[in-house]
PDB file of N, CA and C in Angstrom:
ATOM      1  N   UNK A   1     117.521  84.034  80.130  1.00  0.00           N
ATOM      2  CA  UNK A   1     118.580  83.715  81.079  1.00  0.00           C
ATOM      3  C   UNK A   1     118.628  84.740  82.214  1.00  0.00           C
ATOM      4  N   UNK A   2     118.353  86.358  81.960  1.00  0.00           N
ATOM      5  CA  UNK A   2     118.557  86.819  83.083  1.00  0.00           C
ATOM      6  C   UNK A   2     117.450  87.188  84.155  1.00  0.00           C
ATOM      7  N   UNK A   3     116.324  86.499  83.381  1.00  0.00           N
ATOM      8  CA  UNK A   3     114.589  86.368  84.056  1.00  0.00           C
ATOM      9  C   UNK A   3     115.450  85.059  85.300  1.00  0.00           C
ATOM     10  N   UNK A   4     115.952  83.974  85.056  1.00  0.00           N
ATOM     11  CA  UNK A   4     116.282  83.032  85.533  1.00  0.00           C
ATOM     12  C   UNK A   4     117.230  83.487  86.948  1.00  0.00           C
ATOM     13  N   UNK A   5     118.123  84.333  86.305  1.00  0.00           N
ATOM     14  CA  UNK A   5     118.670  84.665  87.075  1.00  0.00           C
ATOM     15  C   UNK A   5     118.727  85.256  88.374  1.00  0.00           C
ATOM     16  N   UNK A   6     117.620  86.228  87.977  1.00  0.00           N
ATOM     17  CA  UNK A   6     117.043  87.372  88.884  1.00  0.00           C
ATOM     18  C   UNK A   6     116.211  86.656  90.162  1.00  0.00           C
ATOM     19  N   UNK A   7     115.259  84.926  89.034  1.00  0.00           N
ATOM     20  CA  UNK A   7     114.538  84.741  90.403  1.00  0.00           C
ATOM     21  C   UNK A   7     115.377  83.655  90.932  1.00  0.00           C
ATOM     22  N   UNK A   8     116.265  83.402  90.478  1.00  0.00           N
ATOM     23  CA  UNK A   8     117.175  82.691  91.818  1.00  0.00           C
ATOM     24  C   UNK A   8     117.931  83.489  92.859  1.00  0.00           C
ATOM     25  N   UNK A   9     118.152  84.583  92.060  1.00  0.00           N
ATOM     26  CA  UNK A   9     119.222  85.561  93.187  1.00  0.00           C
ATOM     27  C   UNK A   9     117.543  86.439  94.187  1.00  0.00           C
ATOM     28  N   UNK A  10     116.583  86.256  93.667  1.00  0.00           N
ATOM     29  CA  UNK A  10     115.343  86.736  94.804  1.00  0.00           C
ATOM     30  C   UNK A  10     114.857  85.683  95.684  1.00  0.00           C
ATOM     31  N   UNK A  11     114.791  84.407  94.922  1.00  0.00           N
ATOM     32  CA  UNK A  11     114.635  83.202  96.060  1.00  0.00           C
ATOM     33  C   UNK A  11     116.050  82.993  97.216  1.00  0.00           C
ATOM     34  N   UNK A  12     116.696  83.508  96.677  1.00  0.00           N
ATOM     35  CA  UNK A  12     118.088  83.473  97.743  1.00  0.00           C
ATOM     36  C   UNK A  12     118.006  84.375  98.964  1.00  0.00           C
ATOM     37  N   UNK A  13     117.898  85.608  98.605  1.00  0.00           N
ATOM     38  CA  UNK A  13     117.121  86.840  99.270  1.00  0.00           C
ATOM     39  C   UNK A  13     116.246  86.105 100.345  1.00  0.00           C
ATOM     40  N   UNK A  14     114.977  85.879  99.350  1.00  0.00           N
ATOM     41  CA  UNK A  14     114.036  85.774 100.634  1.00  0.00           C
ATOM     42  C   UNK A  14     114.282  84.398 101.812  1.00  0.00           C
ATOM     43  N   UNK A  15     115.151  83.814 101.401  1.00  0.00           N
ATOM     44  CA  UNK A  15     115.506  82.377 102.055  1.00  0.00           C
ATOM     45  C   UNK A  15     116.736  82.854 103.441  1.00  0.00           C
ATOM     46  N   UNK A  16     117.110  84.108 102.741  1.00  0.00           N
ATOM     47  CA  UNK A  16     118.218  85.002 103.957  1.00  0.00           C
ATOM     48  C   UNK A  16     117.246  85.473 105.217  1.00  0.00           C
ATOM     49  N   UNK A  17     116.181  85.919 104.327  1.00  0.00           N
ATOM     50  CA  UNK A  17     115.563  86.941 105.416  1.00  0.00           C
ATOM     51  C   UNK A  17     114.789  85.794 106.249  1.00  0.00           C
ATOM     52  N   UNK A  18     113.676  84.797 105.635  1.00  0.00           N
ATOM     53  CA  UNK A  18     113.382  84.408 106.395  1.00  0.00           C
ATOM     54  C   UNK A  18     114.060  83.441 108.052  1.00  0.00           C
ATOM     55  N   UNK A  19     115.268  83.167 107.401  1.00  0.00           N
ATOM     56  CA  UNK A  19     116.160  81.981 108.326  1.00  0.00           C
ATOM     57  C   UNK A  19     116.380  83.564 109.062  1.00  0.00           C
ATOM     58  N   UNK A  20     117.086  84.537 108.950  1.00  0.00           N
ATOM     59  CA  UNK A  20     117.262  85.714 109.653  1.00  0.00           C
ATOM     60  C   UNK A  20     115.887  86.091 110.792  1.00  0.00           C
ATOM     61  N   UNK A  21     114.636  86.338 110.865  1.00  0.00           N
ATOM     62  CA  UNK A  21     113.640  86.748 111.398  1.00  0.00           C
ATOM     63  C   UNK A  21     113.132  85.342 112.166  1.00  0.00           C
ATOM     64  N   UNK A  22     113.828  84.195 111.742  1.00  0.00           N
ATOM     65  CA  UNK A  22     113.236  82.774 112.813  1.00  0.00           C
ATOM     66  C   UNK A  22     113.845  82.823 114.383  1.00  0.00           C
ATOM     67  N   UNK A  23     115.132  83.948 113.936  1.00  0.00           N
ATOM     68  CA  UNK A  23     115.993  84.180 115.967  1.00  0.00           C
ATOM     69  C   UNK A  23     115.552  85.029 116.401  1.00  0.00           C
ATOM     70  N   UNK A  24     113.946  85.844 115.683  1.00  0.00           N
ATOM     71  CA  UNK A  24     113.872  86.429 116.837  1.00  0.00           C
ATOM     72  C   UNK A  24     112.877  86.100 118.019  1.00  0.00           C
ATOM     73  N   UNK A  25     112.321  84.821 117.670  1.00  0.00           N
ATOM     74  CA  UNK A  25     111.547  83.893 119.187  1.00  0.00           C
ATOM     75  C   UNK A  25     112.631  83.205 119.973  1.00  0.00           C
ATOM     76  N   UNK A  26     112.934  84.113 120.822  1.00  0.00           N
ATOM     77  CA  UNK A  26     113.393  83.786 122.148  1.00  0.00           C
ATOM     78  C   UNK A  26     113.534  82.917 123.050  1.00  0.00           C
ATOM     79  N   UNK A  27     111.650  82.476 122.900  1.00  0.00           N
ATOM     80  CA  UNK A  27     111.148  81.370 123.689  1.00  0.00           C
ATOM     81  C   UNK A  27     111.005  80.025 123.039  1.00  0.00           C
ATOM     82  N   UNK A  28     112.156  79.627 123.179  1.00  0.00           N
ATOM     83  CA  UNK A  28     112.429  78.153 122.555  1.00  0.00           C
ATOM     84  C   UNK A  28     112.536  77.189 123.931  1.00  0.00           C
ATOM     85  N   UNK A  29     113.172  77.643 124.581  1.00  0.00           N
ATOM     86  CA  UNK A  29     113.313  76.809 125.803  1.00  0.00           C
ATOM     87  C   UNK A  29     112.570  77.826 127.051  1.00  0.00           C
ATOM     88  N   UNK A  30     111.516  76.986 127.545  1.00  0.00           N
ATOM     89  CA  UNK A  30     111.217  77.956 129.307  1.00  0.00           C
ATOM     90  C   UNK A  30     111.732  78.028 130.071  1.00  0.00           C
ATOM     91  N   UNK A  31     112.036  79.058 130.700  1.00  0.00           N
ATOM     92  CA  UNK A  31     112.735  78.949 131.926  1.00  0.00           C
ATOM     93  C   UNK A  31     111.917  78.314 133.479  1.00  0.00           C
ATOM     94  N   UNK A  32     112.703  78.836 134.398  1.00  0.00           N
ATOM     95  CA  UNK A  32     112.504  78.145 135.655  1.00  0.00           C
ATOM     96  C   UNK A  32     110.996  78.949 136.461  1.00  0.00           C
ATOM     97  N   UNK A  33     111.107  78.303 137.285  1.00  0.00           N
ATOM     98  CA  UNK A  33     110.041  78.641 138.525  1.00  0.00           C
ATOM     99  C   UNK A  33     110.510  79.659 139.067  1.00  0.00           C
ATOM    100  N   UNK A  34     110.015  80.954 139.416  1.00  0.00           N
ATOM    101  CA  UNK A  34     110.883  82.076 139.846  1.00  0.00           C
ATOM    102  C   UNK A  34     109.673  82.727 141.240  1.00  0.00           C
ATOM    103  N   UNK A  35     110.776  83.323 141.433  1.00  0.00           N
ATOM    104  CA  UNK A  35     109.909  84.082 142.649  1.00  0.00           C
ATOM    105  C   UNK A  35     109.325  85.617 142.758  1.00  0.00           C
ATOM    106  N   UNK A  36     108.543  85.910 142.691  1.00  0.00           N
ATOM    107  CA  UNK A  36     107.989  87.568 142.294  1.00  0.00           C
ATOM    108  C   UNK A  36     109.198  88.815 143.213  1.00  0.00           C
ATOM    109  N   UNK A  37     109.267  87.805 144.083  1.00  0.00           N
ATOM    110  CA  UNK A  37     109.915  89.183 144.476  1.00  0.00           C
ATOM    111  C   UNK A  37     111.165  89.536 143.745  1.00  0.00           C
ATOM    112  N   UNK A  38     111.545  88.614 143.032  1.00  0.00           N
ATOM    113  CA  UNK A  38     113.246  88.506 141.745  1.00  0.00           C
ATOM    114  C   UNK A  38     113.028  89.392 141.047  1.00  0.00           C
ATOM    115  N   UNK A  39     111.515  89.484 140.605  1.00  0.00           N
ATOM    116  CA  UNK A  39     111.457  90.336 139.284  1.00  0.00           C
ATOM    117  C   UNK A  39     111.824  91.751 139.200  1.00  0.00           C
ATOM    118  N   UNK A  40     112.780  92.100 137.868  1.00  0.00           N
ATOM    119  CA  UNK A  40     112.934  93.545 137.667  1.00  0.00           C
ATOM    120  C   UNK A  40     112.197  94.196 136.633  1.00  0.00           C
ATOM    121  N   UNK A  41     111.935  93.112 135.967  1.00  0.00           N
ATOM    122  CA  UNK A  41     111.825  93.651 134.585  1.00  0.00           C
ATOM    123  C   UNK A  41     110.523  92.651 133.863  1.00  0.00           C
ATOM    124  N   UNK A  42     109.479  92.800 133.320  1.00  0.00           N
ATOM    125  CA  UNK A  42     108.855  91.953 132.871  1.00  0.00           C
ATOM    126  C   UNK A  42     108.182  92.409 131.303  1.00  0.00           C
ATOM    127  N   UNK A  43     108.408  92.051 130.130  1.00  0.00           N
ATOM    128  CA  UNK A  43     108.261  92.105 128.919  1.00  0.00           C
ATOM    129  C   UNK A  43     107.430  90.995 127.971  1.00  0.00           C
ATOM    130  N   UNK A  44     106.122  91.567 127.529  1.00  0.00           N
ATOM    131  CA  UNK A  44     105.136  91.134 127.052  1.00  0.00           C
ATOM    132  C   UNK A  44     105.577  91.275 125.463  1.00  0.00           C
ATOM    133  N   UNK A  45     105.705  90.514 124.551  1.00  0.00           N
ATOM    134  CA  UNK A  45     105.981  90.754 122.934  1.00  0.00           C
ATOM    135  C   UNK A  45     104.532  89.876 122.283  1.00  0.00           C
ATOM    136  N   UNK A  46     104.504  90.695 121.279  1.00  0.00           N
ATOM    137  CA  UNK A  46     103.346  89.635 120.658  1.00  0.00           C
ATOM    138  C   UNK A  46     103.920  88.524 120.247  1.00  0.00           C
ATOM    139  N   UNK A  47     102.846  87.453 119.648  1.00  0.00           N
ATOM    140  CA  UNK A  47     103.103  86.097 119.035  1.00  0.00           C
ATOM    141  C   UNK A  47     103.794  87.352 117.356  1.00  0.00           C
ATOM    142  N   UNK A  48     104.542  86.512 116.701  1.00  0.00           N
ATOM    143  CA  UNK A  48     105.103  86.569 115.205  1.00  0.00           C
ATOM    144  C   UNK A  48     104.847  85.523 114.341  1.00  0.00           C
ATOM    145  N   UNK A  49     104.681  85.673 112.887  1.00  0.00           N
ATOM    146  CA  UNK A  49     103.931  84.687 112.179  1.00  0.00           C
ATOM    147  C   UNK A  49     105.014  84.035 112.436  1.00  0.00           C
ATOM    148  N   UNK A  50     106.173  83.902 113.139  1.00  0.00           N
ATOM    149  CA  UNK A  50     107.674  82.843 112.782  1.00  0.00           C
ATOM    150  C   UNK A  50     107.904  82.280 114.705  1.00  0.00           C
ATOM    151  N   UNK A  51     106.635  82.623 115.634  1.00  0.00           N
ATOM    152  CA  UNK A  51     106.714  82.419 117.057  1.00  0.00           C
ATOM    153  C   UNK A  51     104.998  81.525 117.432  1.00  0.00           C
ATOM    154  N   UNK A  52     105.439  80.414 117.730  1.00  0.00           N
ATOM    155  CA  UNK A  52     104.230  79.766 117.965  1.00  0.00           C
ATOM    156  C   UNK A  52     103.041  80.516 119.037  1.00  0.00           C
ATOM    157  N   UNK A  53     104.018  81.389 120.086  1.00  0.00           N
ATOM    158  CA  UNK A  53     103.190  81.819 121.150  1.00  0.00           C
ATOM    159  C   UNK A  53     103.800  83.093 121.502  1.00  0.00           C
ATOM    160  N   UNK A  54     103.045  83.932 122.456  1.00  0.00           N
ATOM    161  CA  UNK A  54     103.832  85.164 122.665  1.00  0.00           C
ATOM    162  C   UNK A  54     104.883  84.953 123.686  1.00  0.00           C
ATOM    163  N   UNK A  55     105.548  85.807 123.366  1.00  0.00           N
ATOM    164  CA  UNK A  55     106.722  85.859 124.208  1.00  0.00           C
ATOM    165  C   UNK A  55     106.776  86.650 126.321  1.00  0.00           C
ATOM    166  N   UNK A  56     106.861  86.275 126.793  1.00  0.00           N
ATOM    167  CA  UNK A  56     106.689  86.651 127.921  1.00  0.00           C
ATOM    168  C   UNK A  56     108.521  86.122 128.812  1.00  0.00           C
ATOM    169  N   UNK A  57     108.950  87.506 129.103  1.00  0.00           N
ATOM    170  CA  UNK A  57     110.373  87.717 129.444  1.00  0.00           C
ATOM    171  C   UNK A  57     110.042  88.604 130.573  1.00  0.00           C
ATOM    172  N   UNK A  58     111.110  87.616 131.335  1.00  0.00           N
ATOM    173  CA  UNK A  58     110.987  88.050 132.481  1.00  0.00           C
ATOM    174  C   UNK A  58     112.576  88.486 133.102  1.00  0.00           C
ATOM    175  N   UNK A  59     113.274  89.567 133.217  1.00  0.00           N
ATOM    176  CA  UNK A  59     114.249  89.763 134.153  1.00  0.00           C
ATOM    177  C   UNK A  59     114.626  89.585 135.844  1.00  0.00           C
ATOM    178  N   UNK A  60     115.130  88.799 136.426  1.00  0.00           N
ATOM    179  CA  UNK A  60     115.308  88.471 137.618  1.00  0.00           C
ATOM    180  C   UNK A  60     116.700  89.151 137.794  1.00  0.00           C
ATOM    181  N   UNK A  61     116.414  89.045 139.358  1.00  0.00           N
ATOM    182  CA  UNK A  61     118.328  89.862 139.798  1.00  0.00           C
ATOM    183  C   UNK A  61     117.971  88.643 141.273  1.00  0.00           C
ATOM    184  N   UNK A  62     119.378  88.167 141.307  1.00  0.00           N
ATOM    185  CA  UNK A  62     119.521  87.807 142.674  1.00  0.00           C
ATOM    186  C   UNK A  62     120.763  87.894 142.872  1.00  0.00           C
ATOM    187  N   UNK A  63     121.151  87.899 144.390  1.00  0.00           N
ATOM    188  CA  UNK A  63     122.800  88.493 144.420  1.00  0.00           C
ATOM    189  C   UNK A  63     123.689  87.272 144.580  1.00  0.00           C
ATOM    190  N   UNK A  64     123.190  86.288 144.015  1.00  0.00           N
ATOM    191  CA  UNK A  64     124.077  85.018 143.569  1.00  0.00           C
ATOM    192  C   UNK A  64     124.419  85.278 142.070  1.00  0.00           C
ATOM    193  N   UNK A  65     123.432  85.748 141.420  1.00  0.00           N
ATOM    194  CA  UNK A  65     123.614  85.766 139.743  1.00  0.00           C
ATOM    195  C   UNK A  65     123.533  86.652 139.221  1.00  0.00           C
ATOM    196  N   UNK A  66     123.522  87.988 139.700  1.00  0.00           N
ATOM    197  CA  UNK A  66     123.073  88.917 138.907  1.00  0.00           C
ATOM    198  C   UNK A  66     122.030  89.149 138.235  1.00  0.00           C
ATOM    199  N   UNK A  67     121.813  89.960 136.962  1.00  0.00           N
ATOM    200  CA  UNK A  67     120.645  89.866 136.670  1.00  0.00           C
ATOM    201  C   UNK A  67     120.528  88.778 135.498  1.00  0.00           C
ATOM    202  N   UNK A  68     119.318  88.134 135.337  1.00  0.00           N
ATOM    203  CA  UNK A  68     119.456  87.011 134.317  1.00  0.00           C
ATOM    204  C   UNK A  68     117.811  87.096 133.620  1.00  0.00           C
ATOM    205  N   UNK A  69     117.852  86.883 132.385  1.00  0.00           N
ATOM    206  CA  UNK A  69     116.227  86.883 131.885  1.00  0.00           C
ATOM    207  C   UNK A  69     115.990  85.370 131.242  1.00  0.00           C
ATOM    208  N   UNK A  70     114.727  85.477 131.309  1.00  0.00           N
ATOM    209  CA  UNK A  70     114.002  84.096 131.494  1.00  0.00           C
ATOM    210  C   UNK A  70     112.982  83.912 130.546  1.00  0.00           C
ATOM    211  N   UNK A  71     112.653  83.021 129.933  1.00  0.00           N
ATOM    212  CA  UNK A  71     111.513  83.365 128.907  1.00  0.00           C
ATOM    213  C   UNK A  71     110.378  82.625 129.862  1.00  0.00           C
ATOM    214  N   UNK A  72     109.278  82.875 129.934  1.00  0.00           N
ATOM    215  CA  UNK A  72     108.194  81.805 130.905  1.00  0.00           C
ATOM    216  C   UNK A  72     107.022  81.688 129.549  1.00  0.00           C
ATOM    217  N   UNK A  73     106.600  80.374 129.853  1.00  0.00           N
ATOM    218  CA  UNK A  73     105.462  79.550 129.411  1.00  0.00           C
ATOM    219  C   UNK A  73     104.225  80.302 129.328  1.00  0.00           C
ATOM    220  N   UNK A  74     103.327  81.159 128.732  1.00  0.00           N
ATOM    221  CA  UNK A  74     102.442  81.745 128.872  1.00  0.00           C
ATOM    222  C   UNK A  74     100.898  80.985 129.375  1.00  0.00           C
ATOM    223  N   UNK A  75     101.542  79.703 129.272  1.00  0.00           N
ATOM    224  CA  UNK A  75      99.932  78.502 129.734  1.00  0.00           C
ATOM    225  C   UNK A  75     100.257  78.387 131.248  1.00  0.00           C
ATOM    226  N   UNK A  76     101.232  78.734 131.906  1.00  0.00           N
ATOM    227  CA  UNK A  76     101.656  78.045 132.910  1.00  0.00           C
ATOM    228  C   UNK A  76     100.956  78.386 133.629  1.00  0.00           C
ATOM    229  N   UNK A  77     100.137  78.536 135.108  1.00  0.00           N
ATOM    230  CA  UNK A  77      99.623  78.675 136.253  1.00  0.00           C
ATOM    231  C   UNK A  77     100.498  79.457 137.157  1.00  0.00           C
ATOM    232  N   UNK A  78     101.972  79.289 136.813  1.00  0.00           N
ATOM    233  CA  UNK A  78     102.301  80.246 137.560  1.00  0.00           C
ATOM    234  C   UNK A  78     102.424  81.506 137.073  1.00  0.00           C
ATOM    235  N   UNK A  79     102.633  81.518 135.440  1.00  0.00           N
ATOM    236  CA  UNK A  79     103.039  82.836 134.973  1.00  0.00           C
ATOM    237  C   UNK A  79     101.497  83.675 134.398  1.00  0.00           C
ATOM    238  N   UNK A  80     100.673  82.894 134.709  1.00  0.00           N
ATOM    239  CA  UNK A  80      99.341  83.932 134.656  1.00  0.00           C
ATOM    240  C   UNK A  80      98.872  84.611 135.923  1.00  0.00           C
ATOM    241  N   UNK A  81      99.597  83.890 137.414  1.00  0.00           N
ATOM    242  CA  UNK A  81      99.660  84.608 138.885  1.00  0.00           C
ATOM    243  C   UNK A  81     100.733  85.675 138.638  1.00  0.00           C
ATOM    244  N   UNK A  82     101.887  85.591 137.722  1.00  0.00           N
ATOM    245  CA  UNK A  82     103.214  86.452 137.902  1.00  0.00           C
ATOM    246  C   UNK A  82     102.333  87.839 136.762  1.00  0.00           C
ATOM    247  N   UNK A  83     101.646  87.914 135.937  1.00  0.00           N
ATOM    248  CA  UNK A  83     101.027  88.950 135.097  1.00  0.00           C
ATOM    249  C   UNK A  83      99.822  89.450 135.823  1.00  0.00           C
ATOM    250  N   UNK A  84      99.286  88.465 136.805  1.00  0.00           N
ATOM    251  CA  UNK A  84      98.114  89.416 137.249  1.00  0.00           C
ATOM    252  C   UNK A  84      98.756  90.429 138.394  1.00  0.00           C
ATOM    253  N   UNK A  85      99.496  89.635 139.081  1.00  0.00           N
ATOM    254  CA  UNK A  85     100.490  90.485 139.982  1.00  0.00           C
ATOM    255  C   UNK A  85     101.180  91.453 139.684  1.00  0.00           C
ATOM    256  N   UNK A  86     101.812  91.663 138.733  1.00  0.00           N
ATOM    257  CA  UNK A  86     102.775  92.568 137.918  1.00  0.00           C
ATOM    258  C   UNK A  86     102.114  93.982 137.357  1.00  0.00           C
ATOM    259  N   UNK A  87     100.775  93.409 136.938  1.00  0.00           N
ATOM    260  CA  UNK A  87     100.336  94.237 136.810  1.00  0.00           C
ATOM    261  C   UNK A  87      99.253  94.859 137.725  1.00  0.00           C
ATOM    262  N   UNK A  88      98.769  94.907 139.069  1.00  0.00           N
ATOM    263  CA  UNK A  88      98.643  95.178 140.131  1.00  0.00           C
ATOM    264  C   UNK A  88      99.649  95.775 140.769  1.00  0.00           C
ATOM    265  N   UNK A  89     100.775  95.586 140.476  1.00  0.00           N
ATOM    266  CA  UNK A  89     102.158  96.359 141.260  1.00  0.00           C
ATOM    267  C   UNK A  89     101.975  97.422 140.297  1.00  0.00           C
ATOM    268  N   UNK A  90     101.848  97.571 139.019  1.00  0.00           N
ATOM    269  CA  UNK A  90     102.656  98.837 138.180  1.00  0.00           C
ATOM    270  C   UNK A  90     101.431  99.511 139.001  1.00  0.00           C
ATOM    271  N   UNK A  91     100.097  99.237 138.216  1.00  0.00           N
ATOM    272  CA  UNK A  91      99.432 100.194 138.692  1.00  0.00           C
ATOM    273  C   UNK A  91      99.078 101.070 139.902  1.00  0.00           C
ATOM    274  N   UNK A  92     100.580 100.389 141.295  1.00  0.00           N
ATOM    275  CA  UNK A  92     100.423 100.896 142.321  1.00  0.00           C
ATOM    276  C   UNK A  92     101.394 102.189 142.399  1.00  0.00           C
ATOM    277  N   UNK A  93     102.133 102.135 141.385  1.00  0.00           N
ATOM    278  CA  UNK A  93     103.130 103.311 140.845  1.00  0.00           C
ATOM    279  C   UNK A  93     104.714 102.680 141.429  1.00  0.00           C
ATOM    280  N   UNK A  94     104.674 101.265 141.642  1.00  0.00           N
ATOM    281  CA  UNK A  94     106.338 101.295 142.149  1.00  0.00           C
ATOM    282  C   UNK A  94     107.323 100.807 140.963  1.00  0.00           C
TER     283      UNK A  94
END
């Protein structure tokens, strides 16, 4: 009985953690079409065995909205111009 016990109260456990570690992909919904010059902030995360694709976050500021972050599509055409760019800017030191 308490063999029984133990692996229901461990299947419970691991059924916490996993539903817990499924919020941390971000990128459920893509965001919009943005403009390079918006960007403040741009954040590369790897894929997670619980994230179909990597995560690519992008912070924008405009003085209608403040600052707002964005998750972008990593297949997209535009967001492989917004990473080659981005990273051409860092390496210019700004």
């Amino acid at each position: 009985m308490k063999l029984l016990t133990a692996a229901l109260l461990l299947l419970l456990i691991a059924m916490c953690v996993a539903s817990a570690e499924g919020v941390k992909c971000k990128c459920s919904r893509k965001g919009p079409k943005i403009r390079f010059s918006n960007v403040r902030k741009l954040e590369i995360k790897p894929r997670y065995p619980f994230c179909v694709e990597e995560m690519i976050i992008v912070t924008l500021w405009t003085r209608v909205r403040g600052e707002q972050q964005h998750c972008l599509n990593p297949k997209r055409q535009n967001t492989v111009r917004l990473l080659k760019w981005y990273r051409v800017w860092k390496e210019k030191g700004r």
